[in-house]
PDB file of N, CA and C in Angstrom:
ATOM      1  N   UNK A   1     -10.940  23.890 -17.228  1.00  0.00           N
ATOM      2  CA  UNK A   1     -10.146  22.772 -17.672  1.00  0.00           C
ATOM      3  C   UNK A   1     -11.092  21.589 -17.877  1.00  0.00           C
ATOM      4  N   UNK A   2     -11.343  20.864 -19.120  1.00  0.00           N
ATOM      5  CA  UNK A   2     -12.446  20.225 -19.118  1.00  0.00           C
ATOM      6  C   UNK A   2     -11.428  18.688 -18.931  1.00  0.00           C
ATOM      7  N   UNK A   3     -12.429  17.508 -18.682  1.00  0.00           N
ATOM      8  CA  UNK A   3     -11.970  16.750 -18.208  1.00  0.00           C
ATOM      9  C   UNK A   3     -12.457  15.367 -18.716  1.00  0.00           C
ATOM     10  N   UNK A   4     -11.858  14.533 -19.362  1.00  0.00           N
ATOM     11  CA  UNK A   4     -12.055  13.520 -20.438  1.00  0.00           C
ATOM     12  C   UNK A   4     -12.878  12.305 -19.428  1.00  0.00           C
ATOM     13  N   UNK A   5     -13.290  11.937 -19.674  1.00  0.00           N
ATOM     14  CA  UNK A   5     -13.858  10.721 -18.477  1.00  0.00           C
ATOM     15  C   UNK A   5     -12.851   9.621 -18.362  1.00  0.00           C
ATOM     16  N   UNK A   6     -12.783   9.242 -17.150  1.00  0.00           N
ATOM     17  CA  UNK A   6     -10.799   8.869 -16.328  1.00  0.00           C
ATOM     18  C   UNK A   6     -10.902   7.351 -17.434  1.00  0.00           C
ATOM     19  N   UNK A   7     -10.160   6.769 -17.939  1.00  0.00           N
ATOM     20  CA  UNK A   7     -10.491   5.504 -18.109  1.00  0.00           C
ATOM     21  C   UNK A   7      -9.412   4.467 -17.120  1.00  0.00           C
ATOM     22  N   UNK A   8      -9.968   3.350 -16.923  1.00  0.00           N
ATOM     23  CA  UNK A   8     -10.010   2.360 -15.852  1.00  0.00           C
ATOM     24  C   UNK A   8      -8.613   1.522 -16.262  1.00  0.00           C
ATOM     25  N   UNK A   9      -7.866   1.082 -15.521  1.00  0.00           N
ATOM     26  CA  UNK A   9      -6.906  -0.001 -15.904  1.00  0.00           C
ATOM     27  C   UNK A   9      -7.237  -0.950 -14.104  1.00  0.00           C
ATOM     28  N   UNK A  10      -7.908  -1.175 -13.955  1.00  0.00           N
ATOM     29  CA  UNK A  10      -8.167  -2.445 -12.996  1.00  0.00           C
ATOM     30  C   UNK A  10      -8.704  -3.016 -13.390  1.00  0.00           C
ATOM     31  N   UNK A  11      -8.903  -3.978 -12.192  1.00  0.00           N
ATOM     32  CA  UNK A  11      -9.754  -5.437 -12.668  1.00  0.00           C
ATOM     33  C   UNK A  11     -11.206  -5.219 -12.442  1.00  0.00           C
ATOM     34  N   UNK A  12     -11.861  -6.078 -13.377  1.00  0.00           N
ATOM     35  CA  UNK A  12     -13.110  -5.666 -13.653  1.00  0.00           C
ATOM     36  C   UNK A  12     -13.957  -5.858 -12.182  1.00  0.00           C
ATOM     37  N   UNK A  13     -14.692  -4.460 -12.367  1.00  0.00           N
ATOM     38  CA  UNK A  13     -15.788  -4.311 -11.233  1.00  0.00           C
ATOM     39  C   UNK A  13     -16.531  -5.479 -10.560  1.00  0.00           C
ATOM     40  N   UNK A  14     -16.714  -5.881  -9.779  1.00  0.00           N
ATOM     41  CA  UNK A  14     -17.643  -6.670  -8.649  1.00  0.00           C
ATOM     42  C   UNK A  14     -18.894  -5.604  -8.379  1.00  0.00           C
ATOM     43  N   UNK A  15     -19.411  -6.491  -8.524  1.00  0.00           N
ATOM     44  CA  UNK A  15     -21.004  -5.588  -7.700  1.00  0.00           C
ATOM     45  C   UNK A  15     -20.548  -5.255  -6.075  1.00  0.00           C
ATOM     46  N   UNK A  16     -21.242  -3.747  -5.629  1.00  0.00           N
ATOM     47  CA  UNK A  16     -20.284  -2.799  -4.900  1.00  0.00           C
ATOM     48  C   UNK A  16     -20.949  -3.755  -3.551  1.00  0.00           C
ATOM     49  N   UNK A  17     -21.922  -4.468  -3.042  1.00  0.00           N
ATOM     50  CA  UNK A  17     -21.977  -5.414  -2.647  1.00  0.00           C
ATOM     51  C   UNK A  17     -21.691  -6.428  -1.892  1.00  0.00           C
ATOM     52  N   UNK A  18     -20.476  -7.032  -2.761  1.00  0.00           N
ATOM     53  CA  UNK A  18     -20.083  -8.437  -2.776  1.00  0.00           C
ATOM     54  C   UNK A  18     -18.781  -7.713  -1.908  1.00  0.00           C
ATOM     55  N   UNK A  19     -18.586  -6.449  -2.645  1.00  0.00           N
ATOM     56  CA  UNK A  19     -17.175  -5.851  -1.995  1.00  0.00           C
ATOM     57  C   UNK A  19     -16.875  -5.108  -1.088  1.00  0.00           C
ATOM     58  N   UNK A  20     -18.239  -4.517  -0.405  1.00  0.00           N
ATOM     59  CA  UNK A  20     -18.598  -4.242   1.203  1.00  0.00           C
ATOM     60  C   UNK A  20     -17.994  -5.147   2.147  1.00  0.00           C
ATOM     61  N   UNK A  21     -17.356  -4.098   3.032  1.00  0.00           N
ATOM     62  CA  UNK A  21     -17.830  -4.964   4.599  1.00  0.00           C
ATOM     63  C   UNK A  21     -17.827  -4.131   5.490  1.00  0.00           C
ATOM     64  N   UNK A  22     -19.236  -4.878   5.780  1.00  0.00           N
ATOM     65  CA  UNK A  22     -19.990  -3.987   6.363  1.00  0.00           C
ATOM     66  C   UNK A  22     -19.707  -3.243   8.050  1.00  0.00           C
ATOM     67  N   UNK A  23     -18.123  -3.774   8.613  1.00  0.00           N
ATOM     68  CA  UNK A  23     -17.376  -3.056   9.258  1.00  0.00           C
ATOM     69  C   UNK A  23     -16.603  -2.243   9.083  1.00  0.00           C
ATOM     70  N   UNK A  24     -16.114  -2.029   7.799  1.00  0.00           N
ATOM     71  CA  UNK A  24     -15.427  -1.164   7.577  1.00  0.00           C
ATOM     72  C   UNK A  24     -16.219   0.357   7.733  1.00  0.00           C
ATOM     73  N   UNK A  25     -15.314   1.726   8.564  1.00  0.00           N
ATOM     74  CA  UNK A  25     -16.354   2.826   8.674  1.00  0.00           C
ATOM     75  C   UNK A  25     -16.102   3.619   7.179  1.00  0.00           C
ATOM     76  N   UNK A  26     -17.202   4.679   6.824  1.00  0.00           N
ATOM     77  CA  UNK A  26     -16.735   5.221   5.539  1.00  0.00           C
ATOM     78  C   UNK A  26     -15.766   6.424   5.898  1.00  0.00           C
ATOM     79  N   UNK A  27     -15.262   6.429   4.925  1.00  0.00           N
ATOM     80  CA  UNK A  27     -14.096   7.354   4.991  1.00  0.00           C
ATOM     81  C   UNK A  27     -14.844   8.875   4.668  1.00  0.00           C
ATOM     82  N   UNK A  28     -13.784   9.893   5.457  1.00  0.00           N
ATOM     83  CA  UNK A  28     -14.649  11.121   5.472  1.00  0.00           C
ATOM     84  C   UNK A  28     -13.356  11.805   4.463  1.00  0.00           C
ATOM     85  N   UNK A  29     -14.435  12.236   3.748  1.00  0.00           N
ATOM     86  CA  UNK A  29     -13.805  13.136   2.232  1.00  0.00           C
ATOM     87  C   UNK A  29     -13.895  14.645   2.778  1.00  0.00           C
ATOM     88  N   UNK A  30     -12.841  14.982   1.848  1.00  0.00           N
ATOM     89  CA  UNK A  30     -12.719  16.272   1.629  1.00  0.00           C
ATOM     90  C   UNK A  30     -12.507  16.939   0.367  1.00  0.00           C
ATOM     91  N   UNK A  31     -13.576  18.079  -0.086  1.00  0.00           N
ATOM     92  CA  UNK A  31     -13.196  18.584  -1.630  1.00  0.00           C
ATOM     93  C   UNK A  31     -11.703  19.277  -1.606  1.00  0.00           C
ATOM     94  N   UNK A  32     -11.647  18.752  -2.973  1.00  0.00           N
ATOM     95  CA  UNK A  32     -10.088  19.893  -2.791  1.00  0.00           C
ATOM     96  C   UNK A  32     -10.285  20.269  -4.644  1.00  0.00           C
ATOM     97  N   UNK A  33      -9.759  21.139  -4.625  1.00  0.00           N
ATOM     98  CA  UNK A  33      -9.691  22.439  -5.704  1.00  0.00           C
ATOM     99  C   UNK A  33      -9.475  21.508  -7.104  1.00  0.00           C
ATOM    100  N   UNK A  34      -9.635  21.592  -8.131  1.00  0.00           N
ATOM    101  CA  UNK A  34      -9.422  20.556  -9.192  1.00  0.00           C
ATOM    102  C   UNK A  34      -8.068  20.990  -9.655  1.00  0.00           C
ATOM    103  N   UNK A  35      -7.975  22.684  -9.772  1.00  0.00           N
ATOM    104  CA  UNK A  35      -6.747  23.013 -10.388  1.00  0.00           C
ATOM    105  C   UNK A  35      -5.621  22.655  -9.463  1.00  0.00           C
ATOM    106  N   UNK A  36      -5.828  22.721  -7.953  1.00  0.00           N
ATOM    107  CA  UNK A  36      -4.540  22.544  -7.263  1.00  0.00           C
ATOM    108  C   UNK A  36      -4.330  20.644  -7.470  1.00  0.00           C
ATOM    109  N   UNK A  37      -4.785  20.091  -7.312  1.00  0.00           N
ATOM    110  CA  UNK A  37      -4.788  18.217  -7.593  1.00  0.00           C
ATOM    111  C   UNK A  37      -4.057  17.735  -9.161  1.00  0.00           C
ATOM    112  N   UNK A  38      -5.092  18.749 -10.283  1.00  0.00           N
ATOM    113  CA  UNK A  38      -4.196  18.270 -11.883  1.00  0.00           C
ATOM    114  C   UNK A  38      -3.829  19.447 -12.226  1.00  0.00           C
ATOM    115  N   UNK A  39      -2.460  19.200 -12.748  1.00  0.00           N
ATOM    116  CA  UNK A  39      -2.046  20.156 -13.796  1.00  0.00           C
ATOM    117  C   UNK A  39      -2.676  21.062 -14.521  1.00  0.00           C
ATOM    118  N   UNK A  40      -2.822  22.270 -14.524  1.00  0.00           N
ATOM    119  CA  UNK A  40      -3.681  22.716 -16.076  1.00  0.00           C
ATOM    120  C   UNK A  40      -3.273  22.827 -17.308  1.00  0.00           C
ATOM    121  N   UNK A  41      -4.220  22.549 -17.979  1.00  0.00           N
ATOM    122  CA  UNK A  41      -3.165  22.660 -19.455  1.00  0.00           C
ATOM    123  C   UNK A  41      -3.257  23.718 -20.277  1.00  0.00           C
ATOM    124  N   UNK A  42      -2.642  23.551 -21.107  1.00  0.00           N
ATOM    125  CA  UNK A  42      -2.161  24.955 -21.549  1.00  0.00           C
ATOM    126  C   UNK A  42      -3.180  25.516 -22.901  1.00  0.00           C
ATOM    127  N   UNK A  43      -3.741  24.140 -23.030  1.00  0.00           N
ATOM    128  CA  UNK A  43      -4.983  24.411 -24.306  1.00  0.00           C
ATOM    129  C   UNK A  43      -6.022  23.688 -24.000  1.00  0.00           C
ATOM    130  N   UNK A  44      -6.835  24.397 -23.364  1.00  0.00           N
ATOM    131  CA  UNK A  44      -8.355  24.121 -22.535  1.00  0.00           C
ATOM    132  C   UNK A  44      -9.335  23.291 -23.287  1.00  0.00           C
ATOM    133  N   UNK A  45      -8.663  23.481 -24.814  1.00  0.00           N
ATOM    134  CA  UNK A  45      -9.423  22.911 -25.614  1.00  0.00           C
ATOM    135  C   UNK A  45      -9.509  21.115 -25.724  1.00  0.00           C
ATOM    136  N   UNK A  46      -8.257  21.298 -25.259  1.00  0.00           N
ATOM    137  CA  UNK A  46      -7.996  19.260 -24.792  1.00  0.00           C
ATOM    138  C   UNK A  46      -8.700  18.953 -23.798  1.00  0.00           C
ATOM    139  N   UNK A  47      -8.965  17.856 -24.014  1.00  0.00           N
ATOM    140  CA  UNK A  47      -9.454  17.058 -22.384  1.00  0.00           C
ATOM    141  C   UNK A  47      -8.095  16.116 -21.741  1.00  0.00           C
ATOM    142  N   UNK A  48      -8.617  16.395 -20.509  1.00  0.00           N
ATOM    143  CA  UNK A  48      -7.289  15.834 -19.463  1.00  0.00           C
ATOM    144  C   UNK A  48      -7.200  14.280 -19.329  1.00  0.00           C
ATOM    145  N   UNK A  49      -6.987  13.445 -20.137  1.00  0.00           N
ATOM    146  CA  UNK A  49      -6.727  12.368 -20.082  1.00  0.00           C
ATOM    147  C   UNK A  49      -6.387  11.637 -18.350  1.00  0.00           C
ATOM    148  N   UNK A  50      -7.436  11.051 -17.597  1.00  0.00           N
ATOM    149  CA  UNK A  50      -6.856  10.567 -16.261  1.00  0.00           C
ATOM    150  C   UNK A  50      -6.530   9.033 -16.423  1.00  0.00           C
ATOM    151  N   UNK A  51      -5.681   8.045 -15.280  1.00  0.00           N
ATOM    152  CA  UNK A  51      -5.880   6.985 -15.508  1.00  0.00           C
ATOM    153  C   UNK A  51      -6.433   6.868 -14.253  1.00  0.00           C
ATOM    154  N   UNK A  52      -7.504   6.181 -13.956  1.00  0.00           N
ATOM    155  CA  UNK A  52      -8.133   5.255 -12.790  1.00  0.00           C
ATOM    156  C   UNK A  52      -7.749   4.067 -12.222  1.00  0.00           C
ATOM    157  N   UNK A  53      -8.029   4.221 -10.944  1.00  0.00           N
ATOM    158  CA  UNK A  53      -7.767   2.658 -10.623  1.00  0.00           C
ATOM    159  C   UNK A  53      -8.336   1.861  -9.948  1.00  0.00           C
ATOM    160  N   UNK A  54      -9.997   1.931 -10.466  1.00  0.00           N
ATOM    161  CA  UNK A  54     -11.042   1.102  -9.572  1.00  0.00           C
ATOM    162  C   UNK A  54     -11.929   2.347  -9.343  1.00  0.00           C
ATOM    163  N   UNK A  55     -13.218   1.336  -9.067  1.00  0.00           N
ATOM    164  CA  UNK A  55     -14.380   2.399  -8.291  1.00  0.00           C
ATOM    165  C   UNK A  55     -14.731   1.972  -6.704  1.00  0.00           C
ATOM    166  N   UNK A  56     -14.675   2.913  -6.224  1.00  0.00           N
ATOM    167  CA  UNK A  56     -14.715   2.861  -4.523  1.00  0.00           C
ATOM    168  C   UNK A  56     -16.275   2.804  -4.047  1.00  0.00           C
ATOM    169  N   UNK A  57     -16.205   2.185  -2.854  1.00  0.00           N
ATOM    170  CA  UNK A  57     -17.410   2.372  -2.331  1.00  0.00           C
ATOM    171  C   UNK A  57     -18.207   3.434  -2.132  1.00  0.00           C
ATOM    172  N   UNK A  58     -17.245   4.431  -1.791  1.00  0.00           N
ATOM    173  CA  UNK A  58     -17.790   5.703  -1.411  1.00  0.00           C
ATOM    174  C   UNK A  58     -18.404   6.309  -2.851  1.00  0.00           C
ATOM    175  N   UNK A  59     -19.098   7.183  -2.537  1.00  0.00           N
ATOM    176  CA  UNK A  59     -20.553   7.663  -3.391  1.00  0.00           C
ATOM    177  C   UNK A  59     -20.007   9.381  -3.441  1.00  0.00           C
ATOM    178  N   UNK A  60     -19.994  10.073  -4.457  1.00  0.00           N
ATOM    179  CA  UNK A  60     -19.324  11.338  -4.396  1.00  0.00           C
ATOM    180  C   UNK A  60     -20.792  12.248  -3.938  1.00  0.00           C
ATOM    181  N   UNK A  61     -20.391  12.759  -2.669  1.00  0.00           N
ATOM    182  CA  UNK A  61     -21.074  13.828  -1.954  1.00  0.00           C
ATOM    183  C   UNK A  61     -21.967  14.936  -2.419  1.00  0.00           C
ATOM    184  N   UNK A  62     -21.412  15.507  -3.957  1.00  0.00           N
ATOM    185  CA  UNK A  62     -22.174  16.139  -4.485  1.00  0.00           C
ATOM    186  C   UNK A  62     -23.461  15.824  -5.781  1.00  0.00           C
ATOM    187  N   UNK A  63     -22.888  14.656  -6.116  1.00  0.00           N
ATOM    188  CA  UNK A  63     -23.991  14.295  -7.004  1.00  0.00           C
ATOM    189  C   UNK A  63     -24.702  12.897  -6.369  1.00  0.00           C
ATOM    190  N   UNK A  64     -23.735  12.149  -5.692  1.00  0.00           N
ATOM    191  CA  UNK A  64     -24.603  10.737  -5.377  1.00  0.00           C
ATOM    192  C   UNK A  64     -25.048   9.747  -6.214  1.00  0.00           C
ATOM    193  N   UNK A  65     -24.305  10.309  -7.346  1.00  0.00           N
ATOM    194  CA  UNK A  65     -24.692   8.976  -8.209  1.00  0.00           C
ATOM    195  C   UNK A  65     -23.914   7.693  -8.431  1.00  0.00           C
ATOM    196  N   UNK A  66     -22.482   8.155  -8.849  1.00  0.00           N
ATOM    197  CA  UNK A  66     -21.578   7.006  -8.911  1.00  0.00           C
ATOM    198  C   UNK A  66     -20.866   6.710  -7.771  1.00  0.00           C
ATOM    199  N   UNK A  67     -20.042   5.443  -7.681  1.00  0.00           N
ATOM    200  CA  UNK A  67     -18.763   5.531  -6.585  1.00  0.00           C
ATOM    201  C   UNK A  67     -17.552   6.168  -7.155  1.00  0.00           C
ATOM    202  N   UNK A  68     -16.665   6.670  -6.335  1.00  0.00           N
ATOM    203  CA  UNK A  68     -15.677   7.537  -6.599  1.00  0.00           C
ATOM    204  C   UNK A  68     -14.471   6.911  -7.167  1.00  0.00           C
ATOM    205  N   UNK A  69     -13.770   7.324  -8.424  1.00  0.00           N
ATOM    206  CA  UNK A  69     -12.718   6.707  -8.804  1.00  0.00           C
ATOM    207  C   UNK A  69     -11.370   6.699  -8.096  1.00  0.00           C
ATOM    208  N   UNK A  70     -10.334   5.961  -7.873  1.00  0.00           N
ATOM    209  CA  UNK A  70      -8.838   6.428  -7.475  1.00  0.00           C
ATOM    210  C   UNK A  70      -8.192   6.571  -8.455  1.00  0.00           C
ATOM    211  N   UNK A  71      -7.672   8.083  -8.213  1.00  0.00           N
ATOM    212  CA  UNK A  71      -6.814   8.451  -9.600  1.00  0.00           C
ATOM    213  C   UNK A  71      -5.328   8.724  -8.104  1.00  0.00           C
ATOM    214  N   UNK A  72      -4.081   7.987  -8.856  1.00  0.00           N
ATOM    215  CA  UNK A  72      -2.967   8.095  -8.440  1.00  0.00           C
ATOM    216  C   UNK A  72      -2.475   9.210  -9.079  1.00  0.00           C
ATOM    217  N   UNK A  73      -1.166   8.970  -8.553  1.00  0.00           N
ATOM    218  CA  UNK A  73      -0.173  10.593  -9.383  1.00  0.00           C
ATOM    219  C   UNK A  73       0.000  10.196 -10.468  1.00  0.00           C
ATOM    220  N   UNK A  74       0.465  11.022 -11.673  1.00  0.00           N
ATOM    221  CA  UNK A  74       1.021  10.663 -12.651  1.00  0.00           C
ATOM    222  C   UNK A  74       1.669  11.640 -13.006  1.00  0.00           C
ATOM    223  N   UNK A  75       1.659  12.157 -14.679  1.00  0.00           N
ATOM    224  CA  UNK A  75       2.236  12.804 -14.858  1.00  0.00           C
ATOM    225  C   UNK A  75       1.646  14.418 -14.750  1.00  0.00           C
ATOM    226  N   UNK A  76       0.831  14.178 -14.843  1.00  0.00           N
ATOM    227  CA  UNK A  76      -0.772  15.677 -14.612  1.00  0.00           C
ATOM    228  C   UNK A  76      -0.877  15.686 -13.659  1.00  0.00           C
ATOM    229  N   UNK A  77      -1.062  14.414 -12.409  1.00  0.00           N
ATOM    230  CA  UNK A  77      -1.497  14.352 -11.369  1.00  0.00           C
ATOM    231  C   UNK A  77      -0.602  14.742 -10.424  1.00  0.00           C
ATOM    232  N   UNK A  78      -1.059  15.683  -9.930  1.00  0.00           N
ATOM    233  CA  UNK A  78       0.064  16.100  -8.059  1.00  0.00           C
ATOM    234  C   UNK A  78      -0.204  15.583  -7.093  1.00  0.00           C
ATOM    235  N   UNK A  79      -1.511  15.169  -6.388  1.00  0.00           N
ATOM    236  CA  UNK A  79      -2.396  15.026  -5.626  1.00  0.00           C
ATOM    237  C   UNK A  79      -3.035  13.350  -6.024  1.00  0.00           C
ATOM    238  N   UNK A  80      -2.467  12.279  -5.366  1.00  0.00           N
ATOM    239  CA  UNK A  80      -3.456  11.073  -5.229  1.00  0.00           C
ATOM    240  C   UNK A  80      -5.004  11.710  -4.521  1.00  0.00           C
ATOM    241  N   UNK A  81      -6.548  11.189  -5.558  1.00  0.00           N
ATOM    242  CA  UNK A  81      -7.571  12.153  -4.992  1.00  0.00           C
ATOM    243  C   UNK A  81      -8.385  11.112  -5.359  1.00  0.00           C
ATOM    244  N   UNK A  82      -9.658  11.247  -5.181  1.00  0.00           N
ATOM    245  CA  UNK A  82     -10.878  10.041  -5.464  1.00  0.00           C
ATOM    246  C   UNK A  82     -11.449  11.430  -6.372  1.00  0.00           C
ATOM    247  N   UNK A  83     -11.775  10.836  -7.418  1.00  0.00           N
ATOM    248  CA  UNK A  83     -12.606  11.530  -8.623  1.00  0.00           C
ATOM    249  C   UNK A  83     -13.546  11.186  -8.408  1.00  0.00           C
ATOM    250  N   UNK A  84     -14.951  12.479  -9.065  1.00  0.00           N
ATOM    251  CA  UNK A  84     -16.219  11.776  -9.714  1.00  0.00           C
ATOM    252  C   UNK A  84     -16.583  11.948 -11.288  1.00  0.00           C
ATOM    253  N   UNK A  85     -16.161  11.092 -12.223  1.00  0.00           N
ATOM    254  CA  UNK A  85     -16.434  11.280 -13.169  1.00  0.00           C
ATOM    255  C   UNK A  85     -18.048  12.276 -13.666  1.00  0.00           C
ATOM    256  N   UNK A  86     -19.076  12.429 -12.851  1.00  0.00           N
ATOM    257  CA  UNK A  86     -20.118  12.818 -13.490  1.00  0.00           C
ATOM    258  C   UNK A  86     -20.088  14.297 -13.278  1.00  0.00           C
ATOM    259  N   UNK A  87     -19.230  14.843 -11.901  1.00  0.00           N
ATOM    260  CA  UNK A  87     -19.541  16.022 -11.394  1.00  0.00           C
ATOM    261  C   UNK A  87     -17.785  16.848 -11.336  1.00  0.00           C
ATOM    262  N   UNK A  88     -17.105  16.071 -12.106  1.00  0.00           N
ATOM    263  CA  UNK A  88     -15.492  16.387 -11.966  1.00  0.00           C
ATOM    264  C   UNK A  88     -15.059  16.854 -10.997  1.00  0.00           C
ATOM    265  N   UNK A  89     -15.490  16.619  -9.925  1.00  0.00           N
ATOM    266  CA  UNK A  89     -15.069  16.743  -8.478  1.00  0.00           C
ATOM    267  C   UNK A  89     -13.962  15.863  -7.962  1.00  0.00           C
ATOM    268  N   UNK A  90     -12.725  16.630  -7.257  1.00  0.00           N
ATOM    269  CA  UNK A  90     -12.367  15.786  -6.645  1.00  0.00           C
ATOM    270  C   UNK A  90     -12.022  15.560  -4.738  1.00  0.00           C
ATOM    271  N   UNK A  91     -11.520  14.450  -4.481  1.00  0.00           N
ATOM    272  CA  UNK A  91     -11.582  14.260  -2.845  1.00  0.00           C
ATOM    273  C   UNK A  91     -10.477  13.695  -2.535  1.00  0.00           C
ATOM    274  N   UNK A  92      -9.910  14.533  -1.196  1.00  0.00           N
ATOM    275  CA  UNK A  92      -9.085  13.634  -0.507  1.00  0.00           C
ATOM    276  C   UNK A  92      -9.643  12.647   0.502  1.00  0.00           C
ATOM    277  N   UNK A  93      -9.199  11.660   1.138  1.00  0.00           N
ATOM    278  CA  UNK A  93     -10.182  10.581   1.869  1.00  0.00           C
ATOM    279  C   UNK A  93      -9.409  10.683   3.157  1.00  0.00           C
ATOM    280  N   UNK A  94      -9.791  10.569   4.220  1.00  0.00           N
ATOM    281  CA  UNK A  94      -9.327  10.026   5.649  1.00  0.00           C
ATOM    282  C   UNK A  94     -10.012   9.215   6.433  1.00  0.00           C
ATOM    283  N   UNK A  95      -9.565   8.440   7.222  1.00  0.00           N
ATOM    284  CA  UNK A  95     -10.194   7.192   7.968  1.00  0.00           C
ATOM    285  C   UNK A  95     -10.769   7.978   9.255  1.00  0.00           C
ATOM    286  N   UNK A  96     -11.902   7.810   9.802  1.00  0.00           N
ATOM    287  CA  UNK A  96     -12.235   8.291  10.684  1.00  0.00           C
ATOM    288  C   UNK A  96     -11.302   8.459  12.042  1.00  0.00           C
ATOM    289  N   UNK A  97     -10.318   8.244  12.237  1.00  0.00           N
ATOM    290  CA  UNK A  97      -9.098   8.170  13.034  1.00  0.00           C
ATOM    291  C   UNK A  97      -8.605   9.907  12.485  1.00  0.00           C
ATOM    292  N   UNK A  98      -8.505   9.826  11.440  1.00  0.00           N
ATOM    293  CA  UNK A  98      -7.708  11.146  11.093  1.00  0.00           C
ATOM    294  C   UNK A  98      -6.854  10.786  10.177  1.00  0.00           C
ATOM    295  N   UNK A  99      -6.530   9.788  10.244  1.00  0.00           N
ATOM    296  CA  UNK A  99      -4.964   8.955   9.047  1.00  0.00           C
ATOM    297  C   UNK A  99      -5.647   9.261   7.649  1.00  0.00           C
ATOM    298  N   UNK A 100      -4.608   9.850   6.991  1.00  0.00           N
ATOM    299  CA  UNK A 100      -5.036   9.465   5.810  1.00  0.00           C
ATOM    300  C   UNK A 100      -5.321   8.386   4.880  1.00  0.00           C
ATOM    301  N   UNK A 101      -5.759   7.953   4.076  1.00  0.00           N
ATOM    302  CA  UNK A 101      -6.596   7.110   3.417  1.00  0.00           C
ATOM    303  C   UNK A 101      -5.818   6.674   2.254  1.00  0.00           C
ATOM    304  N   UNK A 102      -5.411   7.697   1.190  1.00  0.00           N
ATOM    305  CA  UNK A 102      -4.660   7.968   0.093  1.00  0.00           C
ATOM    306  C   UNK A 102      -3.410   7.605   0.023  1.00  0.00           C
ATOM    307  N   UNK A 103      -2.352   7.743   1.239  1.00  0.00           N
ATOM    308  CA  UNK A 103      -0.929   7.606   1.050  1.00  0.00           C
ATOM    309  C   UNK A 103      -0.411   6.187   0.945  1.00  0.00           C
ATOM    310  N   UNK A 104       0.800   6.001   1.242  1.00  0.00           N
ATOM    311  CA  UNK A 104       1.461   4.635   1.103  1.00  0.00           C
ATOM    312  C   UNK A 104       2.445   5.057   2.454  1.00  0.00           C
TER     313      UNK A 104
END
């Protein structure tokens, strides 16, 4: 299932930085399956249109390059998950407590 690069509807990025603090602990991720999180579609030949909502502090585990996007539910989406656009990976997050990270 190939996967369109998520585009953003937040407010524009801050240097990751300014938007630290530096008490907060990092949240411990977990991979989870791409097909069980989005929908698959039915013609592989499309790309999966995501919407984003910000880039997170956290740094995706397998490549380390970018910070991880929040993609909410939508209509594809089953699974609120932190994306990595470079490595189409995705993550569920929990607070070092055990609570989840993701819910409302």
């Amino acid at each position: 299932m190939p996967f369109h690069p998520p585009e953003s509807r937040a407010v524009p990025d801050l240097p990751c930085a300014s938007r630290r603090d530096e008490n907060v602990a990092p949240l411990i991720l977990t991979e989870l399956n791409p097909l069980l999180v989005v929908d698959s579609m039915t013609d592989d030949s499309q790309p999966l249109d995501l919407i984003t909502f910000g880039t997170l502090r956290e740094l995706c585990p397998k490549c380390q390059r970018h910070g991880l996007n929040l993609v909410l539910r939508q209509s594809s989406v089953r699974i609120a998950h932190l994306f990595c656009a470079d490595c189409a990976s995705c993550y569920d997050a929990q607070y070092p407590d055990g609570a989840p990270a993701l819910c409302i």
